[in-house]
Protein backbone atom coordinates (compact mmCIF):
# COMPACT_ATOMS: atom_id res chain seq x y z
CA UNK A 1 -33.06 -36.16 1.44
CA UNK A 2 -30.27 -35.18 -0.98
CA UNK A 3 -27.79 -37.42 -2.22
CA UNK A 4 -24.36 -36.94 -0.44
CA UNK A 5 -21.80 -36.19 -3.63
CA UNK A 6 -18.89 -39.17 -3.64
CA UNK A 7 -15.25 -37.57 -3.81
CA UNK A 8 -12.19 -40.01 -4.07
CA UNK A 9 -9.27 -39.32 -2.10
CA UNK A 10 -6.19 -40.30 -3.21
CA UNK A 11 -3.15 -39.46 -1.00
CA UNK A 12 -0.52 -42.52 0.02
CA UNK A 13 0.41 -40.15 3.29
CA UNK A 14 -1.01 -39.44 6.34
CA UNK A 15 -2.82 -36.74 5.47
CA UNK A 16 -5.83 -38.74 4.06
CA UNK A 17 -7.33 -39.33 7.22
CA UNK A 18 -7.71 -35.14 7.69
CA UNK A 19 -9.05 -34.91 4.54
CA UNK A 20 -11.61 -37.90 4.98
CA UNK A 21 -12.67 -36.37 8.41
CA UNK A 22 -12.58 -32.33 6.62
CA UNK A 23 -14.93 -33.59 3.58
CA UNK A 24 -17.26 -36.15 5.48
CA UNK A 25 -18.02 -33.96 8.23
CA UNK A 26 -19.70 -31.24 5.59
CA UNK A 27 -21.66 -34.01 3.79
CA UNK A 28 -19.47 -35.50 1.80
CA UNK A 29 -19.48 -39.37 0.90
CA UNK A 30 -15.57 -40.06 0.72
CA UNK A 31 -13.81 -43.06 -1.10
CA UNK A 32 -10.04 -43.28 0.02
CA UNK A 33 -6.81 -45.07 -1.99
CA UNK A 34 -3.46 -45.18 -1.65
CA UNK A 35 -2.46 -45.39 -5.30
CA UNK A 36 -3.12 -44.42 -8.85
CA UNK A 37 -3.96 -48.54 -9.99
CA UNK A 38 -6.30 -48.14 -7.51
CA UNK A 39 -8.17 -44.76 -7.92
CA UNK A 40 -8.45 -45.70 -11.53
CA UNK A 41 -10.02 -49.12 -10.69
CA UNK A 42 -12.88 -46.98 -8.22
CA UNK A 43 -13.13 -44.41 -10.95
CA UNK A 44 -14.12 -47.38 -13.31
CA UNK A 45 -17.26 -47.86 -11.26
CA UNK A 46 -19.00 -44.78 -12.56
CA UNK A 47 -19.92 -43.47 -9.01
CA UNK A 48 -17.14 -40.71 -8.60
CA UNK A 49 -18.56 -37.23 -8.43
CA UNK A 50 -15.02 -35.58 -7.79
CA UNK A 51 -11.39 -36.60 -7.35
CA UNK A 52 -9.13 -35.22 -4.96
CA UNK A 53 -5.44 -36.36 -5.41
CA UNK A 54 -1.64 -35.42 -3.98
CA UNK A 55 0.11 -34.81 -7.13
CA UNK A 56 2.95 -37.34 -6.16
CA UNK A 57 1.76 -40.78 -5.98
CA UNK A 58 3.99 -43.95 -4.89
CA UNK A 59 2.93 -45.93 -8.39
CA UNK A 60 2.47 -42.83 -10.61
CA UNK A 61 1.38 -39.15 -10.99
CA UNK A 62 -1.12 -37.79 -10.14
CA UNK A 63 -1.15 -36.16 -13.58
CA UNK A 64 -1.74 -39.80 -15.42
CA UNK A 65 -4.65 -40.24 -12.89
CA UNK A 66 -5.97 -37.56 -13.71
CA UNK A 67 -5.85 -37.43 -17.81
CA UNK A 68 -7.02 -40.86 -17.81
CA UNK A 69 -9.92 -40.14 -15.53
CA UNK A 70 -10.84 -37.10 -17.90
CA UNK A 71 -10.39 -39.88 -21.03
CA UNK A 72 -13.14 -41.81 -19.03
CA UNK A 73 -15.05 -39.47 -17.63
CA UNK A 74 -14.10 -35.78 -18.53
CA UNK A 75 -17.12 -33.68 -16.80
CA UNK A 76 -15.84 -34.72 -13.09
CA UNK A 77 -13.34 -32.50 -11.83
CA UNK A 78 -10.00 -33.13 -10.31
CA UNK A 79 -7.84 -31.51 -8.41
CA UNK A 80 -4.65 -31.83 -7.27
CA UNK A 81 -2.55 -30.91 -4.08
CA UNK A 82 1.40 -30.42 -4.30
CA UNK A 83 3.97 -29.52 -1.86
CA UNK A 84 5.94 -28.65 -5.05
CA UNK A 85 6.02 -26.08 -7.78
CA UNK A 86 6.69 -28.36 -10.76
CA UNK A 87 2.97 -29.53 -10.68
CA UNK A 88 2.16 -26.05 -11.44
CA UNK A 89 3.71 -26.19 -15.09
CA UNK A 90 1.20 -29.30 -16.07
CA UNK A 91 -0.64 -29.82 -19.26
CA UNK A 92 -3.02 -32.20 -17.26
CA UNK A 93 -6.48 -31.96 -17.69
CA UNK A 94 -7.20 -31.32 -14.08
CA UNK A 95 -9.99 -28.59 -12.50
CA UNK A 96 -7.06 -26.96 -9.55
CA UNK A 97 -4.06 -27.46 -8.78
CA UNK A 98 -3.44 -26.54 -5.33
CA UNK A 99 -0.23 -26.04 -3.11
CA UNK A 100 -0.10 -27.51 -0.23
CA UNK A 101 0.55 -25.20 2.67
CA UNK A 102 -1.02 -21.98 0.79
CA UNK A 103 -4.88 -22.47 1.69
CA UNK A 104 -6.90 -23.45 4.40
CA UNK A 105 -9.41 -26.16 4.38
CA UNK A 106 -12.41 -23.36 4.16
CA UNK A 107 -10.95 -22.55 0.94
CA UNK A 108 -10.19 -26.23 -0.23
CA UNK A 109 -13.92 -27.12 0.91
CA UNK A 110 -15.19 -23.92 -1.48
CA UNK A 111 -13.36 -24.62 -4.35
CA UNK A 112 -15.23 -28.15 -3.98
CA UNK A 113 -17.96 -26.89 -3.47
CA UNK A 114 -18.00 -24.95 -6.36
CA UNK A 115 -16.50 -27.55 -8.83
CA UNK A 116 -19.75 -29.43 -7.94
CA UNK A 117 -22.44 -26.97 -8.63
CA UNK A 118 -20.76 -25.89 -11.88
CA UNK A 119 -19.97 -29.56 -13.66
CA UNK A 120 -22.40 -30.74 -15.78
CA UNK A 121 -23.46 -33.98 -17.79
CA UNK A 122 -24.31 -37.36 -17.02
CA UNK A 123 -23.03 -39.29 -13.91
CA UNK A 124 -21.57 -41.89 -15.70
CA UNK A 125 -18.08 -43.31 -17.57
CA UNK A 126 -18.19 -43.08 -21.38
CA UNK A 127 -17.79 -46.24 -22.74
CA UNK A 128 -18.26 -47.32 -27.21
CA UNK A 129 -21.81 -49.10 -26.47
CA UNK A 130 -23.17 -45.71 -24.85
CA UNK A 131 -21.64 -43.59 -27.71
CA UNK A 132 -23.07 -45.93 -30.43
CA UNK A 133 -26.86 -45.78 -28.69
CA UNK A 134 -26.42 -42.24 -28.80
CA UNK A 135 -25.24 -41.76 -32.32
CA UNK A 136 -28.23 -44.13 -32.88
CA UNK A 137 -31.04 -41.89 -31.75
């Protein structure tokens, strides 16, 4: 049996339910949040294999989730969903930026799909004790 990949969800509309259903019903394992505090906070746990955000969140952007997450963790993609432009013009570390509107959930699901096969490295957060083991061996 293979183990179902875990992508967070972070959307404070309605639109997370869709996007739960869309990704669990092609294997998926799916975390939801509402908020930025509390994507980073699930992120922490090390068990994230993708993050799928709205680019504006009620506590923060989407583009501070998603540069810390890359701080923590930076072989786990993100990508981000706008109904504007402006998110276009980032300098955020994220994977795809997406408008809202302009796909359809085929191609969304792809463009998963395909962040997952190509990232690489360990499944976990990079913390000081892990990079002073590894400097160590």
């Amino acid at each position: 049996m293979t183990v179902k990949k875990t992508i967070l969800c972070v959307d404070d509309e309605h639109s997370l339910s869709i996007q739960k259903v869309l990704l669990e019903t092609r294997g998926y394992r799916v975390v939801t949040c509402n908020t930025a505090e509390e994507a980073l906070g699930i992120f922490k746990l090390g068990s994230v294999d993708l993050v799928l955000s709205d680019a504006d969140l009620s506590d923060a952007p989407a583009t501070e989730l998603a540069k810390h997450t890359k701080t923590l963790s930076p072989e786990v993609p993100v990508v981000l969903l706008s109904a504007q432009k402006w998110a276009f013009h980032t300098d955020a570390p994220v994977d795809l930026l997406l408008r809202k509107g302009t796909y359809v959930p085929a191609e969304l699901l792809e463009h998963i799909r395909l962040l997952l096969v190509k990232r690489r490295g360990p499944r976990r957060i990079l913390s000081s004790t892990s990079e002073h083991r590894d400097k160590a061996c």
